[in-house]
N, C-alpha and C. Protein backbone atom coordinates (compact mmCIF):
# COMPACT_ATOMS: atom_id res chain seq x y z
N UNK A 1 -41.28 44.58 -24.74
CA UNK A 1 -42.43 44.95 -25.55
C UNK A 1 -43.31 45.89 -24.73
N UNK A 2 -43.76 47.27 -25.75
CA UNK A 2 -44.63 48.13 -24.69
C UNK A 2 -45.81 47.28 -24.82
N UNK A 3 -46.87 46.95 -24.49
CA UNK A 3 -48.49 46.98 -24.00
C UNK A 3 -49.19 48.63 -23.80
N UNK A 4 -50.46 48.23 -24.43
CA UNK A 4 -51.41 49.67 -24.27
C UNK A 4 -51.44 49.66 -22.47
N UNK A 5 -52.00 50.82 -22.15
CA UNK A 5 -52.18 50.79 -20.68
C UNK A 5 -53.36 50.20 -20.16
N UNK A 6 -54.27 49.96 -21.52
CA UNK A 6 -55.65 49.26 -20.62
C UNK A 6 -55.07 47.79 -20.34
N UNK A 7 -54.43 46.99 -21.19
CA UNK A 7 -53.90 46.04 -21.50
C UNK A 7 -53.09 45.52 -20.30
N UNK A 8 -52.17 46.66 -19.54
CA UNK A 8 -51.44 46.28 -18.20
C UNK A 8 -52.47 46.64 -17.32
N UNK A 9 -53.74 47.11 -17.26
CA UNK A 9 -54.55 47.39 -16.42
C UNK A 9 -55.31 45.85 -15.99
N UNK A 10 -55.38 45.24 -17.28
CA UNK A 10 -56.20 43.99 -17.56
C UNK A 10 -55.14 42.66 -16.87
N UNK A 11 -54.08 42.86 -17.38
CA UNK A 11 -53.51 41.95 -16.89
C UNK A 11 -53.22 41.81 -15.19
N UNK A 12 -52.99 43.16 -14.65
CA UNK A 12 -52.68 43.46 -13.47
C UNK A 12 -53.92 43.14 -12.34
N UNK A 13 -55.05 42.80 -13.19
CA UNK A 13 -56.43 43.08 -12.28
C UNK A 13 -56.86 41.51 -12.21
N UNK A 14 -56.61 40.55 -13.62
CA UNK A 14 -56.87 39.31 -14.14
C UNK A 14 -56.55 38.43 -12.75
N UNK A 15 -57.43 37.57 -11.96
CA UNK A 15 -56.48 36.85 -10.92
C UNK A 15 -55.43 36.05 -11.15
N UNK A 16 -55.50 35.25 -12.41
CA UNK A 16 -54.90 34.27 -12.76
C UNK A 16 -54.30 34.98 -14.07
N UNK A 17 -52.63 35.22 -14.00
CA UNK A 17 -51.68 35.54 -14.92
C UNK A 17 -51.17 34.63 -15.62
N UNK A 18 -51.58 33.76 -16.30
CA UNK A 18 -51.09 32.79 -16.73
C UNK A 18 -51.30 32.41 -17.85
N UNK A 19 -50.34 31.93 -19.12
CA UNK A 19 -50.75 31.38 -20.50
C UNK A 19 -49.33 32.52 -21.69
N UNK A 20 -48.90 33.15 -20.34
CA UNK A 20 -47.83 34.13 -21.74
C UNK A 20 -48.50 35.45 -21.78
N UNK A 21 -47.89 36.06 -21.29
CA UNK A 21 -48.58 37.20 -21.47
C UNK A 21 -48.34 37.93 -23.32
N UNK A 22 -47.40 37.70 -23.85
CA UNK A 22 -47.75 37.99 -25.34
C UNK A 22 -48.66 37.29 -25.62
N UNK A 23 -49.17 36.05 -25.27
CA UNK A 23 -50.10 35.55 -26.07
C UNK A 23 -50.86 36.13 -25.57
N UNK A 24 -51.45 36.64 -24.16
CA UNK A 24 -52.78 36.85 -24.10
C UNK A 24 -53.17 38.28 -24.48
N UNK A 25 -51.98 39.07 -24.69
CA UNK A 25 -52.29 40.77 -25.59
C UNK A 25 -52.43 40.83 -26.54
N UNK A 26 -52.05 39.38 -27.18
CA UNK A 26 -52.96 39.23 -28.65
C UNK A 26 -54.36 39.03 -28.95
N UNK A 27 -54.59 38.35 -28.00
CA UNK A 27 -55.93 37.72 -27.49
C UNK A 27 -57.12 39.46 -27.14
N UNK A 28 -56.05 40.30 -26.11
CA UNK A 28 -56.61 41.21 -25.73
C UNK A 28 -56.52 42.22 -27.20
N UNK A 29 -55.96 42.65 -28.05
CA UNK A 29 -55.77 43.51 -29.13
C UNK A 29 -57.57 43.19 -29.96
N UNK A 30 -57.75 41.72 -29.93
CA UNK A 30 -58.84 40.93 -31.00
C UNK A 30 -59.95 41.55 -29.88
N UNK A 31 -59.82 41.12 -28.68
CA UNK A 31 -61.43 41.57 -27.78
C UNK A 31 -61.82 43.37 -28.30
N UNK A 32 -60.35 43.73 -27.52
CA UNK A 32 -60.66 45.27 -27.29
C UNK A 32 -61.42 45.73 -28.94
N UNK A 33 -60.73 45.28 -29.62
CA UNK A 33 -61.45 45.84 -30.73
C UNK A 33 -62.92 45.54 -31.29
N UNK A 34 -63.70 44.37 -30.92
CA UNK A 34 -64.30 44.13 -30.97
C UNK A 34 -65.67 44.61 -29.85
N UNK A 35 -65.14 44.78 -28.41
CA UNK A 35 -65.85 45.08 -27.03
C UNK A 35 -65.44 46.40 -26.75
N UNK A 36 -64.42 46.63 -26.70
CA UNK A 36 -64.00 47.80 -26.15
C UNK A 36 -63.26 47.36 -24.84
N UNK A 37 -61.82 48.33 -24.73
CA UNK A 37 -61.27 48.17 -23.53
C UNK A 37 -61.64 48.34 -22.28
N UNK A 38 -62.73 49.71 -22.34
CA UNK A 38 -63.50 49.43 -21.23
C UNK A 38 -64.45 48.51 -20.65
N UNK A 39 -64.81 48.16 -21.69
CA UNK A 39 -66.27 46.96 -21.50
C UNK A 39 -65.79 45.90 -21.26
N UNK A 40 -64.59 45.28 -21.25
CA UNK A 40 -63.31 44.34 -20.61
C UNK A 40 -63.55 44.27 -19.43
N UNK A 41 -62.54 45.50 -19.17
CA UNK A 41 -62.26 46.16 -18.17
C UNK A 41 -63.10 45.83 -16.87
N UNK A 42 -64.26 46.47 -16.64
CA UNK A 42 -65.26 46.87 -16.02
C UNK A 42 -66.01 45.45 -16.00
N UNK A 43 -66.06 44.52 -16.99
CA UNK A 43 -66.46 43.41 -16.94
C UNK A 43 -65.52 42.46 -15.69
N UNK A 44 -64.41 42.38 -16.21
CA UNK A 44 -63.56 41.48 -15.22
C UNK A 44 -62.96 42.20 -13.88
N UNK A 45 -63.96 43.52 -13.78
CA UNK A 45 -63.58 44.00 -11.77
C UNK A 45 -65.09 43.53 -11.75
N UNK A 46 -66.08 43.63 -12.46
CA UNK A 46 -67.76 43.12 -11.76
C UNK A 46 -67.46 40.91 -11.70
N UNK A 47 -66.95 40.60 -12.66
CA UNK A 47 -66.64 39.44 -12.22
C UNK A 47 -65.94 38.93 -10.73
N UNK A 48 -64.64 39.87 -10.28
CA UNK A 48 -64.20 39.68 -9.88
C UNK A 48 -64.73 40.21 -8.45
N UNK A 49 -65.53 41.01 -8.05
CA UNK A 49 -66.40 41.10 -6.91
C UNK A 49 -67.39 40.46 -6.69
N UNK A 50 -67.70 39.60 -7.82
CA UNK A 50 -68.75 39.04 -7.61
C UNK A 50 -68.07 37.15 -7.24
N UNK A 51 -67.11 37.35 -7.05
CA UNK A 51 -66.23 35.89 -6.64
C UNK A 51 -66.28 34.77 -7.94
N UNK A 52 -67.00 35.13 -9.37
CA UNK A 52 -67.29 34.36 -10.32
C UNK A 52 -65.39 34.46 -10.47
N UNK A 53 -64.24 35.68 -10.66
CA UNK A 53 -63.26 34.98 -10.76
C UNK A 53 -62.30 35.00 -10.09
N UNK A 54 -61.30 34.06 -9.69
CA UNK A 54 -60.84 34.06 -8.80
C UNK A 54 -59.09 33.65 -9.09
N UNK A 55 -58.22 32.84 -8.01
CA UNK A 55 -57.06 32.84 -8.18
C UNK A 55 -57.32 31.62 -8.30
N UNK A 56 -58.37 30.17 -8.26
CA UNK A 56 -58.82 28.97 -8.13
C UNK A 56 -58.78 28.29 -9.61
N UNK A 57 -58.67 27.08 -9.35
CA UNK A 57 -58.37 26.12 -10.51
C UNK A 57 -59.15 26.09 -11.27
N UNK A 58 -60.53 26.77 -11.16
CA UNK A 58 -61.44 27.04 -11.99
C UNK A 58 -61.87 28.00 -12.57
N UNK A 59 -61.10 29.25 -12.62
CA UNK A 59 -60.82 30.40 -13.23
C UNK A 59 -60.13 29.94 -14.53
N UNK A 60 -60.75 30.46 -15.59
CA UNK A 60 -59.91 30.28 -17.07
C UNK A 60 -58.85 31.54 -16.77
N UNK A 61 -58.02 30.60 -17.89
CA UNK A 61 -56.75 31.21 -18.39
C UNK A 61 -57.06 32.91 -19.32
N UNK A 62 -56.26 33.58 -19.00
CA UNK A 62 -56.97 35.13 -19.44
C UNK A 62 -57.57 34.89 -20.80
N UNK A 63 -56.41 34.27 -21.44
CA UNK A 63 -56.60 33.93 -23.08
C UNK A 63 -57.99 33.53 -23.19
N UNK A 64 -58.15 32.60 -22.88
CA UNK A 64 -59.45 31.65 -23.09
C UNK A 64 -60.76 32.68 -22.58
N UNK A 65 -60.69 33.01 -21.62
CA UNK A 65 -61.85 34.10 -21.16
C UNK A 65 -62.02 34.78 -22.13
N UNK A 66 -60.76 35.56 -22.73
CA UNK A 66 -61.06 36.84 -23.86
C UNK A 66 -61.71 35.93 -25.18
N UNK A 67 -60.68 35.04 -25.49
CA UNK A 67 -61.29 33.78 -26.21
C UNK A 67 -62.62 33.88 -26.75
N UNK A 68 -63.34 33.14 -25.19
CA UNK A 68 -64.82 32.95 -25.27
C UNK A 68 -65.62 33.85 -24.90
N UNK A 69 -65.21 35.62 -25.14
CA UNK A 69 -65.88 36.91 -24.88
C UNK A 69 -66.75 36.52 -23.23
N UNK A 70 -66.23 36.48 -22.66
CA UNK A 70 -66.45 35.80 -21.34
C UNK A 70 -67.04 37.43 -20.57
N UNK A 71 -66.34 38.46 -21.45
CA UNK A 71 -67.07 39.92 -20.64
C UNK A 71 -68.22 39.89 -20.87
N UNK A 72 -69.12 39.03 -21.60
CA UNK A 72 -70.46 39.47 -21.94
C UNK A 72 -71.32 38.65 -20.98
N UNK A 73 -70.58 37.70 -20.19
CA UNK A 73 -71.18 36.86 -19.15
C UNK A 73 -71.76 37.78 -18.55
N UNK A 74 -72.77 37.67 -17.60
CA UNK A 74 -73.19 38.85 -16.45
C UNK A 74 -72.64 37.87 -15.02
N UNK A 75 -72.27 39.12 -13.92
CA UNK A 75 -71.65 39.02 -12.97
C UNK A 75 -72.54 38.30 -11.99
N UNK A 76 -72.38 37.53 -11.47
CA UNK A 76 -73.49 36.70 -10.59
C UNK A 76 -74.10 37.71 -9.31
N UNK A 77 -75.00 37.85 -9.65
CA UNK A 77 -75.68 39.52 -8.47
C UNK A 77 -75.54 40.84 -8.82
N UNK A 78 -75.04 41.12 -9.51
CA UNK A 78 -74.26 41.94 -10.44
C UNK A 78 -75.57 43.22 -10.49
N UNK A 79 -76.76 42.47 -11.55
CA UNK A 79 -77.78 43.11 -11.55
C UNK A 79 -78.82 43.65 -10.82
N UNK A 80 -78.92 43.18 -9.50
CA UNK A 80 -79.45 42.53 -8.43
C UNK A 80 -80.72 44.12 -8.59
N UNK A 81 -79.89 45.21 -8.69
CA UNK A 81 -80.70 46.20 -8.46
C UNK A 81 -81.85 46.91 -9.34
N UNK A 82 -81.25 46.48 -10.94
CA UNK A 82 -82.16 46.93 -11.88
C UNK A 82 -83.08 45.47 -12.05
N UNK A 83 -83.00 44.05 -11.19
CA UNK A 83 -83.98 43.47 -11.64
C UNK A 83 -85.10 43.52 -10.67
N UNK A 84 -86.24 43.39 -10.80
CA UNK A 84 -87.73 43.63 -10.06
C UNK A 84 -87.39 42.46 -8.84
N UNK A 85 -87.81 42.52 -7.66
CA UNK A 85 -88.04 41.59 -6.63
C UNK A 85 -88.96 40.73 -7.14
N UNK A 86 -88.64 39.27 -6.38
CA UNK A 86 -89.38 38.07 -6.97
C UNK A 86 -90.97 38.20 -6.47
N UNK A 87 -90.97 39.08 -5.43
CA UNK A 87 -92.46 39.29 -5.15
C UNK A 87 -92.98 40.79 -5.99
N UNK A 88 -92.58 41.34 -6.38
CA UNK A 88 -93.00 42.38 -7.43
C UNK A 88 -93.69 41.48 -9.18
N UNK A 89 -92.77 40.80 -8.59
CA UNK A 89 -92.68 39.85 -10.61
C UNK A 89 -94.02 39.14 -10.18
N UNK A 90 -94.29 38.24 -8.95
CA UNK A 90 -95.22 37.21 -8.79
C UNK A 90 -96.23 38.05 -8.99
N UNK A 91 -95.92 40.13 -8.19
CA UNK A 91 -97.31 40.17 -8.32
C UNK A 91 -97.60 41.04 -9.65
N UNK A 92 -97.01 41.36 -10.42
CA UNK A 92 -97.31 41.93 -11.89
C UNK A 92 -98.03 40.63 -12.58
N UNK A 93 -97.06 39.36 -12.20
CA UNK A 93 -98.20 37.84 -13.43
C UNK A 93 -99.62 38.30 -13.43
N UNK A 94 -99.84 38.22 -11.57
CA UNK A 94 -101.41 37.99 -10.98
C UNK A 94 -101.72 39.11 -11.35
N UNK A 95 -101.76 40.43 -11.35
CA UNK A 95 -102.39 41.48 -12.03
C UNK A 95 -102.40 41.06 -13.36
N UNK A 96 -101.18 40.77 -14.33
CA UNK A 96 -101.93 40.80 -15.75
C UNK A 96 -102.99 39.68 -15.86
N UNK A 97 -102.57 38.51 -15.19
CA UNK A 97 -103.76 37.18 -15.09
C UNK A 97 -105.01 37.83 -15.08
N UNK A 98 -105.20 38.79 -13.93
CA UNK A 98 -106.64 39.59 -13.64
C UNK A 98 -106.80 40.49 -14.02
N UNK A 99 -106.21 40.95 -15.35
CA UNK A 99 -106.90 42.07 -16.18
C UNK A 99 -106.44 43.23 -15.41
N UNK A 100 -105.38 43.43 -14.62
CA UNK A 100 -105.23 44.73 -14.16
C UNK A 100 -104.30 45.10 -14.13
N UNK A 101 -103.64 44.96 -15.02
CA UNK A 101 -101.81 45.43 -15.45
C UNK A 101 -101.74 46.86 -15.81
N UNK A 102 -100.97 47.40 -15.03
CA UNK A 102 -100.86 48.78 -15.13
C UNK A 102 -99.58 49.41 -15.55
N UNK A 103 -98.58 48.54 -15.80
CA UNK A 103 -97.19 49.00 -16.31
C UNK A 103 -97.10 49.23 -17.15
């Protein structure tokens, strides 16, 4: 059976190959169309640098990930850069608290 190429991209990158791979390009046919192959994609290499997935007994089965749209999870640190420092945030509260919010 051919597979699209994002599809062997996905599987090839997935740590854990396991569950049938026809079943899980069925699984992948329902995401992609719904997310997009890239937004997959790019989801499960930011998962996967971020150690959320792994080759470990607690990594879901590809199926089940695509399953439970598991790309829409965010990558643990992932964001780290577009979110404000915890001392930026403490001090925007205390400015709006004191009437002097300027953002």
């Amino acid at each position: 059976m051919a597979y699209e190429e994002e599809f062997e991209v996905f599987w090839a990158t997935y740590p854990r190959r396991v569950g049938g791979k026809k079943n899980v390009h069925a699984k992948w046919r329902k995401a992609a169309l719904e997310a997009g192959a890239g937004c997959i994609l790019e989801a499960v290499k930011a998962q996967i640098r971020s150690g959320q997935l792994d080759a470990g007994k607690y990594t879901p089965y590809p199926a089940t990930w695509l399953n439970q749209g598991r790309w829409e999870d965010e990558a643990i640190g992932a964001s780290e850069e577009s979110q404000p420092s915890i001392g930026e945030g403490t001090r925007n509260i205390i400015n709006i608290a004191r009437g002097r919010w300027t953002g």
